[in-house]
C-alpha atoms as a PDB file:
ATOM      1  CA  UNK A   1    -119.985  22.113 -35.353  1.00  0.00           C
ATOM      2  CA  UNK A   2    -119.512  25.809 -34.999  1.00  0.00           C
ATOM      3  CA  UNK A   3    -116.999  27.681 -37.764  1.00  0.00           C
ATOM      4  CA  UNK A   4    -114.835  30.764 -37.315  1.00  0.00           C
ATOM      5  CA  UNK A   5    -116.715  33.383 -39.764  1.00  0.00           C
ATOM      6  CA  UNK A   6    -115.239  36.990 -41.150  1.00  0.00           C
ATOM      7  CA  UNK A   7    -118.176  37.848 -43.200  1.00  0.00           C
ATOM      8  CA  UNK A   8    -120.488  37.730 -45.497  1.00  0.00           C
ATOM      9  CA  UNK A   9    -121.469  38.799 -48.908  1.00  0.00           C
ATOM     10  CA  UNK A  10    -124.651  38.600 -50.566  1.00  0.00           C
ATOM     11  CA  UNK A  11    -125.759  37.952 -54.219  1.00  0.00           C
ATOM     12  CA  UNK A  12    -121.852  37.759 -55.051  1.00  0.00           C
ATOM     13  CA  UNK A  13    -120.778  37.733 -58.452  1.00  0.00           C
ATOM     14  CA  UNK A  14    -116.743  37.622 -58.457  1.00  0.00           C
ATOM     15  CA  UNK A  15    -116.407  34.109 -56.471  1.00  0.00           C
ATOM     16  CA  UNK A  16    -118.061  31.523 -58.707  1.00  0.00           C
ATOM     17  CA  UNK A  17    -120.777  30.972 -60.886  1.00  0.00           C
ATOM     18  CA  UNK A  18    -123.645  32.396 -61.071  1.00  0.00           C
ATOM     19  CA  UNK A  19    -124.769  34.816 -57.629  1.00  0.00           C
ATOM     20  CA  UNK A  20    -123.475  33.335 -55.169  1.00  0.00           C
ATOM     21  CA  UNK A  21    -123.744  33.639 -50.750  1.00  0.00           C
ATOM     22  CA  UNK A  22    -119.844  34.483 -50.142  1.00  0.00           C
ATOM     23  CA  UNK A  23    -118.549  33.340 -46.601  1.00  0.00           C
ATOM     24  CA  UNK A  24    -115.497  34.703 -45.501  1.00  0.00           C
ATOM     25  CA  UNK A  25    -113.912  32.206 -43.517  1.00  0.00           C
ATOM     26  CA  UNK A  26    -111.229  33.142 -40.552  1.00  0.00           C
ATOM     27  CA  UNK A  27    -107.530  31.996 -40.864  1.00  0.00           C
ATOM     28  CA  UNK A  28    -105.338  31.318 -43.386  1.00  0.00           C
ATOM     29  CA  UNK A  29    -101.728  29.646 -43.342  1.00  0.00           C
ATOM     30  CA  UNK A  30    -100.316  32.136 -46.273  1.00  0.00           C
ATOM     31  CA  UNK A  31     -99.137  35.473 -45.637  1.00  0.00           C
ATOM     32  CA  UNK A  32     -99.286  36.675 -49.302  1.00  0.00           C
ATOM     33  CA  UNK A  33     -97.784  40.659 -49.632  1.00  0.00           C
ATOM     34  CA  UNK A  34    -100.622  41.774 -51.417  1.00  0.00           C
ATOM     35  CA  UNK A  35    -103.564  40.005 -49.466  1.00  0.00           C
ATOM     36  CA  UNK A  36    -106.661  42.462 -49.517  1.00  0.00           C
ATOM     37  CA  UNK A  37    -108.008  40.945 -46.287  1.00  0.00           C
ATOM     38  CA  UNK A  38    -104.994  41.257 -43.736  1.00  0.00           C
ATOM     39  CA  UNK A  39    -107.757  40.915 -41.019  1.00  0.00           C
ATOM     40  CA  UNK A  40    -108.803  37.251 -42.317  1.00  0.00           C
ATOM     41  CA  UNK A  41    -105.109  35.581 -41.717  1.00  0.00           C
ATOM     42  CA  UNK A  42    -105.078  35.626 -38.221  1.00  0.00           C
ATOM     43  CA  UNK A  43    -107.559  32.468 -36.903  1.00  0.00           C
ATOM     44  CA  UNK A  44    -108.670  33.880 -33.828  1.00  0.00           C
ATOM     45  CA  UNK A  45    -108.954  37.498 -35.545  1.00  0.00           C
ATOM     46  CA  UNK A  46    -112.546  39.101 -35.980  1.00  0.00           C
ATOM     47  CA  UNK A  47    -114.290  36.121 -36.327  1.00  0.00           C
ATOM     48  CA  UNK A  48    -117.414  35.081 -34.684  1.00  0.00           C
ATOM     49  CA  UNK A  49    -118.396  31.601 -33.987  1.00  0.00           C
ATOM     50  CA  UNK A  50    -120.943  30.822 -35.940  1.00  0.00           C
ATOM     51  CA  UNK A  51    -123.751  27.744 -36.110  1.00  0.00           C
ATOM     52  CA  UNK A  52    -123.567  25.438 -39.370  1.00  0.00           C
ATOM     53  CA  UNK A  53    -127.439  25.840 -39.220  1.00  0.00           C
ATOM     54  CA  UNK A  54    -126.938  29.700 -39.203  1.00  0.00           C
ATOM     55  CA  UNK A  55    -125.449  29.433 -42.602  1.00  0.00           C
ATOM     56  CA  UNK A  56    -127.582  26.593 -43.990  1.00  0.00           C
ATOM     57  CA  UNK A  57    -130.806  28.834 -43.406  1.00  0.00           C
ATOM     58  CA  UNK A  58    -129.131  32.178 -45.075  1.00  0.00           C
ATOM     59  CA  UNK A  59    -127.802  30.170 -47.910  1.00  0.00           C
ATOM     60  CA  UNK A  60    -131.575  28.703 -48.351  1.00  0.00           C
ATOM     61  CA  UNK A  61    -133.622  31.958 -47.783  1.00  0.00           C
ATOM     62  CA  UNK A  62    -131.238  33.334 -50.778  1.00  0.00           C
ATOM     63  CA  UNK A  63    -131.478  30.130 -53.023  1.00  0.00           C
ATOM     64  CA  UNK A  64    -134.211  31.285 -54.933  1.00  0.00           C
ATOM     65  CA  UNK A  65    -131.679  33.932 -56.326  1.00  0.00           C
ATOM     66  CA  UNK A  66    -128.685  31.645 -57.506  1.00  0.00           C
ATOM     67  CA  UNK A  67    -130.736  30.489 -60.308  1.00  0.00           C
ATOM     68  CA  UNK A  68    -129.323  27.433 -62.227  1.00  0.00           C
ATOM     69  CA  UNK A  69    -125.524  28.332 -61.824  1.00  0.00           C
ATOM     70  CA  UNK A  70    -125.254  30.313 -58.471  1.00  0.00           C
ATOM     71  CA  UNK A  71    -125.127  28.870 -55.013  1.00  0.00           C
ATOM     72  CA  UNK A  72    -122.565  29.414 -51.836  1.00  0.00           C
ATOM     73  CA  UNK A  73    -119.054  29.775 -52.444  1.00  0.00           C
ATOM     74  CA  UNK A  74    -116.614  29.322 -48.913  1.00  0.00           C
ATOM     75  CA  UNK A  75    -113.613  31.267 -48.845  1.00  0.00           C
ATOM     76  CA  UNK A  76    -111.055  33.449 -46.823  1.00  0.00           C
ATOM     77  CA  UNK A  77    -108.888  33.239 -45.406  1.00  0.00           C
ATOM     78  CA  UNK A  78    -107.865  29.564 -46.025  1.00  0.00           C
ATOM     79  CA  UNK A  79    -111.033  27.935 -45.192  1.00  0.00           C
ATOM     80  CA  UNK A  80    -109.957  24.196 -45.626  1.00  0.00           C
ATOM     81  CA  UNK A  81    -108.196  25.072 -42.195  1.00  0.00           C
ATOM     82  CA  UNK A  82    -111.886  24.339 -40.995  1.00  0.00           C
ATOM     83  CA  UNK A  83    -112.269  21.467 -43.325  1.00  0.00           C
ATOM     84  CA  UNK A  84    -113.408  19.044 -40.846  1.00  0.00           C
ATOM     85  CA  UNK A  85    -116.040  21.486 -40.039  1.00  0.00           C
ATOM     86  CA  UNK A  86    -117.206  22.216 -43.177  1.00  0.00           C
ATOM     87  CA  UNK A  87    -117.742  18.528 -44.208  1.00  0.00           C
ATOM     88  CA  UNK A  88    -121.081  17.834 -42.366  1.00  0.00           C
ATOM     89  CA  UNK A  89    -122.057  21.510 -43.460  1.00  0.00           C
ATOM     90  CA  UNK A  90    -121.689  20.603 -47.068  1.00  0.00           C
ATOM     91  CA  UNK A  91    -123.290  17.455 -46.801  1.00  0.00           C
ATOM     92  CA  UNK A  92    -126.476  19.269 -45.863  1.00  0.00           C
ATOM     93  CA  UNK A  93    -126.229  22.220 -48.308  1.00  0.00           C
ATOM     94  CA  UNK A  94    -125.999  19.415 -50.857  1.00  0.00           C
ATOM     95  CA  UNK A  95    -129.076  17.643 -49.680  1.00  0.00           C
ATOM     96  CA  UNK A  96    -131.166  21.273 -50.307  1.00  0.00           C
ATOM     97  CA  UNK A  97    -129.859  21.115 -53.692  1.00  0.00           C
ATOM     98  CA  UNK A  98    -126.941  23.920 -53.567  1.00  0.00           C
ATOM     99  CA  UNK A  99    -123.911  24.531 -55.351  1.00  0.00           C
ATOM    100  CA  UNK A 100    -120.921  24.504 -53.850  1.00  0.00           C
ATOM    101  CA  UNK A 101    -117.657  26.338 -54.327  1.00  0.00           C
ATOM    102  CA  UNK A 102    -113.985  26.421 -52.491  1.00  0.00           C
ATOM    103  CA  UNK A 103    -111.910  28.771 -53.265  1.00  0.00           C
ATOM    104  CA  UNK A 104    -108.531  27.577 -51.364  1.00  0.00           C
ATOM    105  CA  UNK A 105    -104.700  28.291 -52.492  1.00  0.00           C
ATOM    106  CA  UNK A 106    -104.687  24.445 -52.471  1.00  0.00           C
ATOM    107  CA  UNK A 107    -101.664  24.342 -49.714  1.00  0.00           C
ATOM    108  CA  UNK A 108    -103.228  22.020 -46.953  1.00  0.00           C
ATOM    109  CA  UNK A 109    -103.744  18.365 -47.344  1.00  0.00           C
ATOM    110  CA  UNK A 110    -105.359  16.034 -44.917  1.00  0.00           C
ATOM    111  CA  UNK A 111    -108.342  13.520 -44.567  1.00  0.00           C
ATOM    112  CA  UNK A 112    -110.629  16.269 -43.978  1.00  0.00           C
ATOM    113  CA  UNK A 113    -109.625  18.204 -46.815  1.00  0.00           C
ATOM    114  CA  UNK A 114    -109.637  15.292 -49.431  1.00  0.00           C
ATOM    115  CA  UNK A 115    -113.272  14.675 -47.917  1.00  0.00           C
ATOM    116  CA  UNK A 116    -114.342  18.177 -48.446  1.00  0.00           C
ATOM    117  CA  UNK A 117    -112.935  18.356 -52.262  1.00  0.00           C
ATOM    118  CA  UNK A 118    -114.949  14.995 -52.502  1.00  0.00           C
ATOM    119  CA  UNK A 119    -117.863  17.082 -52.021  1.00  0.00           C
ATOM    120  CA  UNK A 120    -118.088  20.477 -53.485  1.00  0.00           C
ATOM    121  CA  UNK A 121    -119.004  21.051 -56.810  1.00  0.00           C
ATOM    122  CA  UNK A 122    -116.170  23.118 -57.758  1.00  0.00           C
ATOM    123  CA  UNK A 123    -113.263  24.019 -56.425  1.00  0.00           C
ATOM    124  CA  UNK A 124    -111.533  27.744 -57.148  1.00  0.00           C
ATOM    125  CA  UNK A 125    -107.505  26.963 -57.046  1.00  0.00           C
ATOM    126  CA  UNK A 126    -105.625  30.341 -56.295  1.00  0.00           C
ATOM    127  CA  UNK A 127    -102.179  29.411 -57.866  1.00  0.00           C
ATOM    128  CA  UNK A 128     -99.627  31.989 -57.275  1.00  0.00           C
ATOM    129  CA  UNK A 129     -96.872  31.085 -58.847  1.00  0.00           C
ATOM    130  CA  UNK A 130     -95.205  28.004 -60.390  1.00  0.00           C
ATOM    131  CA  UNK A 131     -91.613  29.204 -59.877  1.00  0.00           C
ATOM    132  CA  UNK A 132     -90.982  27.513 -56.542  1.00  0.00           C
ATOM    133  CA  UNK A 133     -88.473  30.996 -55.317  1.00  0.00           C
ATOM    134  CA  UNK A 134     -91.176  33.662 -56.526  1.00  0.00           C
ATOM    135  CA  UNK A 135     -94.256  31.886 -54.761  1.00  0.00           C
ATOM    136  CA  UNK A 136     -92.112  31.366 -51.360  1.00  0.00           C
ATOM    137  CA  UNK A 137     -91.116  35.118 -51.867  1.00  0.00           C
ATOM    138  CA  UNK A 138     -94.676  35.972 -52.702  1.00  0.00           C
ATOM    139  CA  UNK A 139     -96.214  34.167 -49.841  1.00  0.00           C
ATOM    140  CA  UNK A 140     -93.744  32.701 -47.588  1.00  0.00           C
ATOM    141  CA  UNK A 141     -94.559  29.136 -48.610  1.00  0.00           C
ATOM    142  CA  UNK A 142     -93.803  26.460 -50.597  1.00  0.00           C
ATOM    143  CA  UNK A 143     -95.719  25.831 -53.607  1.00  0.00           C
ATOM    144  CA  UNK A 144     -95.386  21.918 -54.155  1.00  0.00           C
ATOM    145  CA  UNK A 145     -98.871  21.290 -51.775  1.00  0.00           C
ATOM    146  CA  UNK A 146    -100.670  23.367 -54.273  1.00  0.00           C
ATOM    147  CA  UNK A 147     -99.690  21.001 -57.238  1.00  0.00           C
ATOM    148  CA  UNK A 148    -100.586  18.301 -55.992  1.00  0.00           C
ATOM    149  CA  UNK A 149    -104.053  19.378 -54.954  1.00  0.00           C
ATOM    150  CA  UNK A 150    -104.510  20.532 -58.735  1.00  0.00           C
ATOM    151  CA  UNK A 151    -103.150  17.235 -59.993  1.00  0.00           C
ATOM    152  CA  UNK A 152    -105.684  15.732 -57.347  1.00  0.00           C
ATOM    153  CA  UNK A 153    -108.079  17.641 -58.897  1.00  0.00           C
ATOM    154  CA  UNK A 154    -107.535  16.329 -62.004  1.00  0.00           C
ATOM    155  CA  UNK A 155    -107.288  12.128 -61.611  1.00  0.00           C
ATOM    156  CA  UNK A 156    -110.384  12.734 -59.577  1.00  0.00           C
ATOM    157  CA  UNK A 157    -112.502  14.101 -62.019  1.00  0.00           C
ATOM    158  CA  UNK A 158    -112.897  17.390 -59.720  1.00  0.00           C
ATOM    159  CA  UNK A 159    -113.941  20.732 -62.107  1.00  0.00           C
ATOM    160  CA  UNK A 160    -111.570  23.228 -60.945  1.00  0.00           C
ATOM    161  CA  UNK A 161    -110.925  27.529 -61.729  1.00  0.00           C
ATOM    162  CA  UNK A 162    -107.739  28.134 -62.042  1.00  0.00           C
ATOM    163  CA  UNK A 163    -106.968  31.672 -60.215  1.00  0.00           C
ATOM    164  CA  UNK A 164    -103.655  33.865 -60.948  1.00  0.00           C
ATOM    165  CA  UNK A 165    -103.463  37.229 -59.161  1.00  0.00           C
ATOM    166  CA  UNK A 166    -100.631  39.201 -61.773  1.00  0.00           C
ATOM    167  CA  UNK A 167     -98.363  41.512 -59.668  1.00  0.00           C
ATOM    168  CA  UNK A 168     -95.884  43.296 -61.596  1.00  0.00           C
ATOM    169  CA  UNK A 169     -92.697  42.317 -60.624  1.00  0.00           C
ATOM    170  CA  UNK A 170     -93.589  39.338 -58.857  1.00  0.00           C
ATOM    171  CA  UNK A 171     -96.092  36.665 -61.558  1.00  0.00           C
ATOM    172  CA  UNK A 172     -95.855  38.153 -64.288  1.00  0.00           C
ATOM    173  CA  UNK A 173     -93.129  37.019 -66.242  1.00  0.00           C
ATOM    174  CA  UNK A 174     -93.675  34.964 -69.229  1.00  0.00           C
ATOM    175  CA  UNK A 175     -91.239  31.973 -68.673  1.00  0.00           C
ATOM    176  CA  UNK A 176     -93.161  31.233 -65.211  1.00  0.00           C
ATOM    177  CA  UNK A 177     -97.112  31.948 -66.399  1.00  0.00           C
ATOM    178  CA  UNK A 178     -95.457  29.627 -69.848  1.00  0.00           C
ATOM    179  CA  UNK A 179     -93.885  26.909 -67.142  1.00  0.00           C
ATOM    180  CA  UNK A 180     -97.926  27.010 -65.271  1.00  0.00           C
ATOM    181  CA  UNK A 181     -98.980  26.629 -69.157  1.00  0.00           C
ATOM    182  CA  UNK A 182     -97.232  23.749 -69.603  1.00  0.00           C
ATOM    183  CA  UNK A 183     -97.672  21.854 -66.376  1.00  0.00           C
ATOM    184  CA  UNK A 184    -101.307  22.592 -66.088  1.00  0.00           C
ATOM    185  CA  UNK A 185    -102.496  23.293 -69.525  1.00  0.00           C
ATOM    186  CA  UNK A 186    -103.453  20.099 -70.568  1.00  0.00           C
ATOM    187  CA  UNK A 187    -105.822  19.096 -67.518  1.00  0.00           C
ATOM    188  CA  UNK A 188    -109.426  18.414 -68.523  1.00  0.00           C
ATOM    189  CA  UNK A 189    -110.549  19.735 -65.148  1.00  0.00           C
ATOM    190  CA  UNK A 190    -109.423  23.022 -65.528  1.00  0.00           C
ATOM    191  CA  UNK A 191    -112.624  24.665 -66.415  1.00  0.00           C
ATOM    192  CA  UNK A 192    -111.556  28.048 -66.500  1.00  0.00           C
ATOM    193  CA  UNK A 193    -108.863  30.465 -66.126  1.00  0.00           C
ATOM    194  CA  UNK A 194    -109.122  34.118 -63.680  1.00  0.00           C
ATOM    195  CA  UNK A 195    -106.391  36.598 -64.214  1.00  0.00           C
ATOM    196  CA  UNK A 196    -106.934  38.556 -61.001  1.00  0.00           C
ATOM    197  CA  UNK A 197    -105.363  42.142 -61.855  1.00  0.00           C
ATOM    198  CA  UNK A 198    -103.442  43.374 -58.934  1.00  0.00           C
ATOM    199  CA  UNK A 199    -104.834  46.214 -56.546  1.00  0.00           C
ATOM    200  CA  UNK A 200    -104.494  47.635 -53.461  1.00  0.00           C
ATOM    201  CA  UNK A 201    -107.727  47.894 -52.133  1.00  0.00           C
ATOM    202  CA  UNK A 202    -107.291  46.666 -49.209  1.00  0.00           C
ATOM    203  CA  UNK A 203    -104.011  49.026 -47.932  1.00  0.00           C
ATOM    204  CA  UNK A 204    -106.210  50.655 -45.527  1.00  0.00           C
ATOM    205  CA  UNK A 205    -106.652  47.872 -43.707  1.00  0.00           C
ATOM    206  CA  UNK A 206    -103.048  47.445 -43.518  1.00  0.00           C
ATOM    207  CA  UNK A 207    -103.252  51.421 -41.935  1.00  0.00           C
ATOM    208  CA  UNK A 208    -106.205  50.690 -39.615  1.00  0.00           C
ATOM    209  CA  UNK A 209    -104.271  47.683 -38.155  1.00  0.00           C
ATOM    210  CA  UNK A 210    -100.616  49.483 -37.749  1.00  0.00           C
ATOM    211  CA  UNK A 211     -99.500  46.466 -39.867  1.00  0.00           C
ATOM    212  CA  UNK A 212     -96.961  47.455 -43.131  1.00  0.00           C
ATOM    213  CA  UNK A 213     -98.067  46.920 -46.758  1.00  0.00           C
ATOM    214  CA  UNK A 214     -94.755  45.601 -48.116  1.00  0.00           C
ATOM    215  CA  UNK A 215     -95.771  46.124 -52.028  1.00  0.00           C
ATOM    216  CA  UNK A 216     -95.420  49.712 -51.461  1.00  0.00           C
ATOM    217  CA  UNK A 217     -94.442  51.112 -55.094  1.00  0.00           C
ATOM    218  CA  UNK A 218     -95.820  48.464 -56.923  1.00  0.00           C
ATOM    219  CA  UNK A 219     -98.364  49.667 -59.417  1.00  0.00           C
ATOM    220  CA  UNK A 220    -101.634  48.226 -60.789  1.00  0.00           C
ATOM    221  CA  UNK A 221    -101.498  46.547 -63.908  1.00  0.00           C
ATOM    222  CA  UNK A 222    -102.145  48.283 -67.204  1.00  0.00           C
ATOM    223  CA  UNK A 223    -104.040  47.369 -70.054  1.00  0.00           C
ATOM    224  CA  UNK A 224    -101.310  46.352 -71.714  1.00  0.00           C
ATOM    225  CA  UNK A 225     -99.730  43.972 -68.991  1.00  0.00           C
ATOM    226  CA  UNK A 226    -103.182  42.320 -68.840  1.00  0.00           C
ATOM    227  CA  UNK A 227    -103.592  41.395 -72.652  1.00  0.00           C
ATOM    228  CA  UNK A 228    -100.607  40.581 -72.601  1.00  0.00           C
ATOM    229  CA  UNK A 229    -100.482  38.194 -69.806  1.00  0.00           C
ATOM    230  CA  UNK A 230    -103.920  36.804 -71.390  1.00  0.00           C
ATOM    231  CA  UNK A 231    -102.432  36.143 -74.732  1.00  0.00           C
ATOM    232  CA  UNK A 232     -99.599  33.992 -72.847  1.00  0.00           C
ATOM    233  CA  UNK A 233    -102.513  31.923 -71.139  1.00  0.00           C
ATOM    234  CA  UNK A 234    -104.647  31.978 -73.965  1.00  0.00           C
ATOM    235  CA  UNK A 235    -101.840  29.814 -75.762  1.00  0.00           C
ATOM    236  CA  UNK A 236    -102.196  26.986 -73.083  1.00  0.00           C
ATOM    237  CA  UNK A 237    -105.943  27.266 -71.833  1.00  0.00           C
ATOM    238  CA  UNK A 238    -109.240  27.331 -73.398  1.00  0.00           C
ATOM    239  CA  UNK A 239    -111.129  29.449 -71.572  1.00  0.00           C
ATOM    240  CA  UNK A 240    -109.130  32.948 -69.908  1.00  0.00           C
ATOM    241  CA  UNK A 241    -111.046  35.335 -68.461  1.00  0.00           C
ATOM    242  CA  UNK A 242    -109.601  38.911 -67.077  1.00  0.00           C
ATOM    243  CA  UNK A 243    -111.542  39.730 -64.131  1.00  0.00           C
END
């Protein structure tokens, strides 16, 4: 099967363990306000079609880089909206001995998908927001799909990152990162916790492609916001990382 691929990054260190080959998958079903890859939503968009094999042969050229801990990580975009073409893909990266990462928001659920989580060594869970108003504000969807791929996660014994972009304003007030705390805190598949500190990086993009940025105003975090926000998580997770 042929999938719909943005781009690539080599020898990645930000998505995953380890270095990792990044693909950038085309298409996703969110329409966050701060996504830094406007030009990945759309599923027709930039992408090229690209061979399974194609990838297979990058991701083994580069495996004697990934060491014991790196490997390929597939993200977006949304790419479990090519679950069913991942699948066989995975199957084979797993027979040439490569670790394998998804980093999804966790919203779509099907056979394919549940397949595909069956599979992958880890899975990166991009959790917006627990408070149901603030995530549909934040993304224009509903949040409840997301919880119950993490609570998926977790009955099937499926390591998962927990990933929490803090915009001011928007995630980072304490009674909703205390009411993620306290639904998800106690999960033994939770390996890890990312605060992602907000940025706009990727407002030029917004600019090239006569498309709005609708955070406008909204600053990065400081310091202070991101210890802060750290110390709340720290109080319900083991392991919190600021990236």
């Amino acid at each position: 099967m042929k999938l719909k691929v943005h781009s690539y990054e080599s020898l990645g260190t930000f998505d995953g363990p380890g270095l990792r080959l990044v693909v950038f998958l085309q298409g996703c079903n969110f329409r966050c306000l701060y996504c830094a890859n406007p030009d990945t939503i759309d599923m027709c968009g930039e992408a090229k079609e690209t061979d399974a094999e194609h990838i297979i042969e990058q991701a083994v050229s580069q495996k004697p880089f990934f060491g014991k801990r790196g490997g390929i990580t597939f993200s977006g975009g949304e790419p479990t909206l090519q679950a069913k073409a991942l699948i066989p893909l995975c199957k084979r990266l797993k027979e040439q001995g490569i670790h394998i990462c998804i980093d999804s928001n966790g919203s779509v659920w099907n056979e394919w998908v549940e397949e595909l989580f069956s599979i992958v060594d880890l899975v990166l869970l991009d959790v917006k927001q627990h408070n149901p108003s603030q995530h549909q504000l934040l993304t224009e969807r509903s949040n409840e799909q997301t919880l119950r791929t993490a609570e998926w996660l977790e009955r099937n014994g499926k390591p998962f990152w927990l990933r929490y972009v803090l915009v001011p304003g928007y995630s980072d007030a304490e009674a909703d990162i205390r009411a993620l705390g306290e639904h998800l805190g106690k999960f033994e598949m939770v390996q890890r916790v990312e605060i992602l500190p907000y940025h706009t990086l990727g407002v030029h993009k917004y600019e090239a492609m006569g498309q709005e940025y609708k955070l406008q105003g909204v600053k990065e975090n400081t310091p202070e916001q991101l210890d802060r926000a750290k110390a709340l998580f720290d109080e319900y997770f083991k392991t919190v990382f600021v990236n």
